[in-house]
Structure formats: C-alpha cells, structure tokens
Protein backbone atom coordinates (compact mmCIF):
# COMPACT_ATOMS: atom_id res chain seq x y z
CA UNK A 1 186.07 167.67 132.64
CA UNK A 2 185.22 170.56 130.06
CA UNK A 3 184.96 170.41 126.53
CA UNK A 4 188.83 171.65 126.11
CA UNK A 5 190.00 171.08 121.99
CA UNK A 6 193.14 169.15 121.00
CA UNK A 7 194.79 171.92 119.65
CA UNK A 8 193.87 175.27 118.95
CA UNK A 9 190.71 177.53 119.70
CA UNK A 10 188.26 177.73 116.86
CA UNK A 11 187.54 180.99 117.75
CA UNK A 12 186.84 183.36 120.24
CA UNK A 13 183.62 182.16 121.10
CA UNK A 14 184.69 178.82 121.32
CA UNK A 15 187.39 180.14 123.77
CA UNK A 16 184.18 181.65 125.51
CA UNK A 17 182.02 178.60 125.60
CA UNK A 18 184.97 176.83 127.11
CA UNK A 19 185.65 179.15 129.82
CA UNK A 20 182.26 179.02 131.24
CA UNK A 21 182.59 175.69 131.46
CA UNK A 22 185.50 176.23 133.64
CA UNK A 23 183.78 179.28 135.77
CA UNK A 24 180.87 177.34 136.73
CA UNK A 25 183.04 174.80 138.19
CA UNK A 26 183.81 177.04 140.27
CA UNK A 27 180.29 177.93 141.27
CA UNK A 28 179.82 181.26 138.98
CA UNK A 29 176.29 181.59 137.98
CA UNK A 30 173.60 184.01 136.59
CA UNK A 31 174.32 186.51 139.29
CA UNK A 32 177.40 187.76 138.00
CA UNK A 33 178.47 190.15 135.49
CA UNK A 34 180.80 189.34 132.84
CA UNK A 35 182.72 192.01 130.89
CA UNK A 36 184.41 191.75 127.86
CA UNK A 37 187.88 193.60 127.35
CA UNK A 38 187.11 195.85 124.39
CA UNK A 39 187.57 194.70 121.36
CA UNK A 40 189.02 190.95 121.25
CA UNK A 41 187.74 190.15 125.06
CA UNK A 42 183.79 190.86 124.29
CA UNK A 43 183.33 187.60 121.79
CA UNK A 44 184.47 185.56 124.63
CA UNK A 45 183.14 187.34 127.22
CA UNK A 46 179.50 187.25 124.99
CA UNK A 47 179.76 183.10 124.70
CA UNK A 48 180.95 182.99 128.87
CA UNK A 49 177.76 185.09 129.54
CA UNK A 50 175.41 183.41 127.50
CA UNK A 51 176.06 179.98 128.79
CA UNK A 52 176.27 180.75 132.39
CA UNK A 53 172.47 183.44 131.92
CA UNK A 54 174.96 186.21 133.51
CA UNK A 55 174.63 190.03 132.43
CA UNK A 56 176.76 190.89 129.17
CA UNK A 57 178.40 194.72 129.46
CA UNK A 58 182.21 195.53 128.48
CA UNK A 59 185.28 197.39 130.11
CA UNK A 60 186.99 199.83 127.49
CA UNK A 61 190.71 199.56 127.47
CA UNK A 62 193.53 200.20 125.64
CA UNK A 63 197.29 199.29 124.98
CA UNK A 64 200.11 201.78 125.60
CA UNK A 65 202.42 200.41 122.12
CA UNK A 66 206.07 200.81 122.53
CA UNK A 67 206.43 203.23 119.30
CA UNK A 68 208.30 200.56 117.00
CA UNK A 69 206.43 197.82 117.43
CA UNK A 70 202.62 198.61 118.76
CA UNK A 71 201.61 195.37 119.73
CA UNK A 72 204.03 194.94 122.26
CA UNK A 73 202.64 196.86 125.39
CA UNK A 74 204.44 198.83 127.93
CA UNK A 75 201.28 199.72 129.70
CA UNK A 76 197.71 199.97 129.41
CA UNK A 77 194.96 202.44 130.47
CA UNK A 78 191.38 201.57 131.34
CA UNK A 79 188.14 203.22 131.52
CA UNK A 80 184.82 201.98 133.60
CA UNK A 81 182.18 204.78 134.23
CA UNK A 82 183.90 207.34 135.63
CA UNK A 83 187.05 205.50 136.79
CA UNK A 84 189.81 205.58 134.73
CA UNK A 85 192.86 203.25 135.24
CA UNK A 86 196.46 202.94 133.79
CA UNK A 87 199.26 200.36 134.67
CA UNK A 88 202.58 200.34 133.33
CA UNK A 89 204.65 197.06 132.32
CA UNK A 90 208.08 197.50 134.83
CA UNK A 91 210.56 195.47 132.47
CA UNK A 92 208.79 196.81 129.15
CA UNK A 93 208.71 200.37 130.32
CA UNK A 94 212.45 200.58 131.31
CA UNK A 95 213.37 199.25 127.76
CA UNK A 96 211.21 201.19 126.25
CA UNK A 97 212.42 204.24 128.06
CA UNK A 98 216.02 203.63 127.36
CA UNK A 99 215.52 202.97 123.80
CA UNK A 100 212.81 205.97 122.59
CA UNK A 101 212.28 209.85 123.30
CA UNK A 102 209.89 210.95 126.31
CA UNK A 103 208.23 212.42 124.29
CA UNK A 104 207.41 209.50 122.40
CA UNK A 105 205.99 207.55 124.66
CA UNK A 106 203.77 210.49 126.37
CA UNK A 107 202.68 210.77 122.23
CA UNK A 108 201.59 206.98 122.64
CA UNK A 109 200.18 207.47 126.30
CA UNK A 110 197.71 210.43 124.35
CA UNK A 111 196.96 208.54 121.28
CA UNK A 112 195.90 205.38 123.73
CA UNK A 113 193.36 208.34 125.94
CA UNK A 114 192.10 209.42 122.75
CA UNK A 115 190.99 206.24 121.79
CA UNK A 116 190.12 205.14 125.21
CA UNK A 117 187.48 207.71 125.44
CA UNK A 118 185.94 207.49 122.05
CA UNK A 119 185.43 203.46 123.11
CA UNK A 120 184.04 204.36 126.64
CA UNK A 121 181.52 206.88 125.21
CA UNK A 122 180.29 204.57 122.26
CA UNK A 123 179.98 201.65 124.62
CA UNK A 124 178.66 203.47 127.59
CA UNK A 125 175.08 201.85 127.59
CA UNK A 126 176.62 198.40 127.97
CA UNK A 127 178.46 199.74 131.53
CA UNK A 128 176.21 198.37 133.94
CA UNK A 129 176.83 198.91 137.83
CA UNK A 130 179.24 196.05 139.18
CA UNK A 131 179.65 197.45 142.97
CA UNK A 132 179.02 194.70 145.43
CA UNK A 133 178.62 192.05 142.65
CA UNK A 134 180.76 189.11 141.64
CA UNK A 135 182.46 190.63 138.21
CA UNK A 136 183.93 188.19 135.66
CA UNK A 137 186.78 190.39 133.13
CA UNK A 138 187.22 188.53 130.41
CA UNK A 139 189.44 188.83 127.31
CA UNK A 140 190.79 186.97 124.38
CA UNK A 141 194.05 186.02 126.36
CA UNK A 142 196.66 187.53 128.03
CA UNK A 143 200.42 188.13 126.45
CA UNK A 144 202.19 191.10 128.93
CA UNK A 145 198.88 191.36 131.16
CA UNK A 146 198.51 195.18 130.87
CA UNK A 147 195.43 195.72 129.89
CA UNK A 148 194.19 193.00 132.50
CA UNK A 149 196.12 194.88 135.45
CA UNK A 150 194.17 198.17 134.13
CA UNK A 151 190.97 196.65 134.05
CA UNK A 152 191.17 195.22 137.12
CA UNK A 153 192.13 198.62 138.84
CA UNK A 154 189.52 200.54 137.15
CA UNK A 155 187.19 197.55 138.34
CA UNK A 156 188.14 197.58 141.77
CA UNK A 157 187.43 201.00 141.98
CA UNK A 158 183.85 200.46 141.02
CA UNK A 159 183.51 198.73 144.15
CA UNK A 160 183.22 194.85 142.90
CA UNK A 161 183.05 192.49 145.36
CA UNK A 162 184.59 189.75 143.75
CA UNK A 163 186.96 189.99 140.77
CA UNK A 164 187.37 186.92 138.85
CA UNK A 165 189.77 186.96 135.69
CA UNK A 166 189.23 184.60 133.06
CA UNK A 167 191.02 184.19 130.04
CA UNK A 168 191.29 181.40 127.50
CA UNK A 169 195.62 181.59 127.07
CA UNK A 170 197.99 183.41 128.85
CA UNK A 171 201.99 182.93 129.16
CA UNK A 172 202.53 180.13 132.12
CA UNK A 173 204.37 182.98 134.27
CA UNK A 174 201.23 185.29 134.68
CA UNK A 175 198.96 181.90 134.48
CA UNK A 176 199.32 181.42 138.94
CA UNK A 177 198.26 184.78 140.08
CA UNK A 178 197.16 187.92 138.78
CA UNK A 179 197.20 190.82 141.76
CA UNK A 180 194.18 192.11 142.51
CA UNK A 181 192.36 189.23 141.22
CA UNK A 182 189.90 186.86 143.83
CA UNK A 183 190.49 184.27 141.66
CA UNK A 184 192.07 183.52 137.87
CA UNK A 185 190.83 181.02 135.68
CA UNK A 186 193.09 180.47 132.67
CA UNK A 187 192.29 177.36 130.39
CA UNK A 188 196.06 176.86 128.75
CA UNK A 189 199.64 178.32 129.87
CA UNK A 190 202.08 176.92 127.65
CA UNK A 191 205.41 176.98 128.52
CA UNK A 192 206.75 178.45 124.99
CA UNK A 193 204.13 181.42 124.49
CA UNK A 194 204.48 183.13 121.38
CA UNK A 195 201.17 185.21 121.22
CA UNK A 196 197.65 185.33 121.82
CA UNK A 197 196.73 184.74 118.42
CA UNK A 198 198.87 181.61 117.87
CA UNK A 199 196.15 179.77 120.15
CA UNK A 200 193.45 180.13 117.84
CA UNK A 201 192.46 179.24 114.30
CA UNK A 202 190.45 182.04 113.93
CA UNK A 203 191.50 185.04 115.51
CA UNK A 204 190.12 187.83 113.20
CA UNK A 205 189.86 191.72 114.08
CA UNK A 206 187.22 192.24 116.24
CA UNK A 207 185.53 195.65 115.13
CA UNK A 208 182.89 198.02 116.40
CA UNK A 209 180.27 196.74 114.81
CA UNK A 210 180.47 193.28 116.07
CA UNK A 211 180.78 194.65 119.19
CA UNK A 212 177.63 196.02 118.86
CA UNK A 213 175.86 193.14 117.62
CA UNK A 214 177.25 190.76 120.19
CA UNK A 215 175.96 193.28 122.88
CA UNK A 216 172.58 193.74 121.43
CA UNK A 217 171.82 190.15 120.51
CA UNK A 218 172.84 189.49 124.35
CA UNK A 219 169.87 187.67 126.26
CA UNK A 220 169.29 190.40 129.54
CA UNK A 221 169.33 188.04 132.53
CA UNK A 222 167.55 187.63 135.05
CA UNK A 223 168.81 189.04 138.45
C-alpha cells in the first residue's frame, strides 16, 4: 500500500513522493526518464525522480485559455526538442468558438507559442534524449487533459518507447485511459472534481526560478 494522505496533498512534492510509490509498483526504476510538465508538473516530477534514481529533465507546454476565463483550456501546445505539439479540447473548442471572435482565439493560440518558446529555450539543457526509453510525463494533475494530450504527442514523436502518464488528481472521466498513453497512473479521481488545486494544501505558483533549482539540485542518475 503507498503512503496515500487522508485528505489533501501537502504539496507538490508530496504528490511526487507519492506517485513514485505508485510507479515502482509497477516496476519503473532508475532507467527511465521522468519529465515534469512545465511549471506546476516539475515539483512532482523532481520528488518521482528522486525517489525512484531516474533522470530529471522537463517538457515545455502551454495552455490555449478560452479569452474570458484563461484557466479553462480549449487546447494546449507542446514543445520537446524540435517537436512541437498542439491538441485541441473538442467540447471546449466548439463553445469557445461559438461564443468569441476567430480572431480571438488565433490571438490566444500566438500568445500560448510565444510563451511556449521562451520556456523551451530557457529549459533546453534539461531536454535530454527519451527515444527508445521508458518516459514518465508527469504534472501537478490533470483538469481538461490538454496539456497532457500535447505532451504526449510531442513525446511520441521523440520516439519513446514507453509512455507512462502519471499524475497525482485528475477528474474520474479522464482517470481510465489517456490515448496515447502505455499506461496511466493517477493516485485520486474523485467523482465531484472541482480543480487541480482543490487537492492540495499547498499549491503555490511554481516560477522559473524554482524550476531551476529543482533541476539543478537534481541527483544525475546512473544509466
């Protein structure tokens, strides 16, 4: 049994710690690679790695924001050395093209590149190779899947040979399968999901800078 709290996460790392336990249940070890979701995924992904001695690195993505309210996704668009990746939410995009401007949207689609590139280049050292290895994509949960679906397109491309998603809370209708996905390790689907953040006690911005600490404080395994 793993070390799963009464109630809420502490904190991302917590959520982290947790999920390893869970992913080497399932036999993952030190020869994988786990990659954190830029920005709230790489705490988690940083406690996962540690625990299980697997190589840190992180997969920049972005959310496409339907123009009114930003944290609702209609899409995402991903970035992994020199694939790029971009999924679109079916239900979320037909709303949010009945209700905004074209133009609007291709303004949010732009803003999300933008941003999406400045991430990829900063990060770009901590982008190591993943074809033919057992890849672990980890973020802080998952509330329309968008970003996931990008990441894991962009991460197929690469050439993985195994795709494992693992995520600490996710709503319980993306919580069975995610296509695309080998395997999907999800440590709570409640059946009244609310948001990603509800699940956690602490669930601070993540900026740049911790980002950068968590990946240079990493411990390089051993391959």
């Amino acid at each position: 049994m793993g070390r799963h709290p009464a109630s809420k996460f502490r904190d991302r790392a917590q959520a982290g710690a947790l999920l390893s336990d869970a992913l080497a249940a399932r036999g993952v070890g030190s020869d994988a690679v786990v990659l954190g979701l830029l920005r709230g995924g790489v705490p988690v992904a940083a406690a996962a790695a540690a625990s299980l001695d697997a190589e840190l690195g992180v997969l920049a993505v972005r959310k496409l924001g339907v123009p009114d309210h930003r944290e609702l996704a209609f899409g995402a668009v991903a970035s992994y050395l020199s694939h790029a990746g971009r999924y679109l939410v079916p239900s979320v995009y037909r709303h949010a093209l009945d209700t905004f401007p074209a133009a609007a949207l291709e303004e949010a689609e732009i803003n999300a590149d933008t941003e999406l590139e400045y991430l990829a280049a900063r990060f770009a050292g901590f982008a190591p190779e993943i074809a033919g290895r057992i890849v672990v994509l980890c973020d802080d949960g998952l509330a329309t899947g968008a970003t996931m679906h990008a990441a894991l397109e962009v991460a197929t491309a690469c050439g993985a040979a195994q795709l494992i998603v693992a995520v600490p809370v996710a709503p319980r209708d993306l919580a069975g399968s995610m296509p695309g996905a080998d395997t999907l390790v999800v440590l709570r689907s409640p059946r009244d999901f609310a948001s990603v953040g509800a699940h956690y006690e602490d669930f601070s911005q993540v900026d740049e800078d911790t980002v950068g600490r968590l990946l240079r404080d990493a411990p390089a395994a051993h391959h």
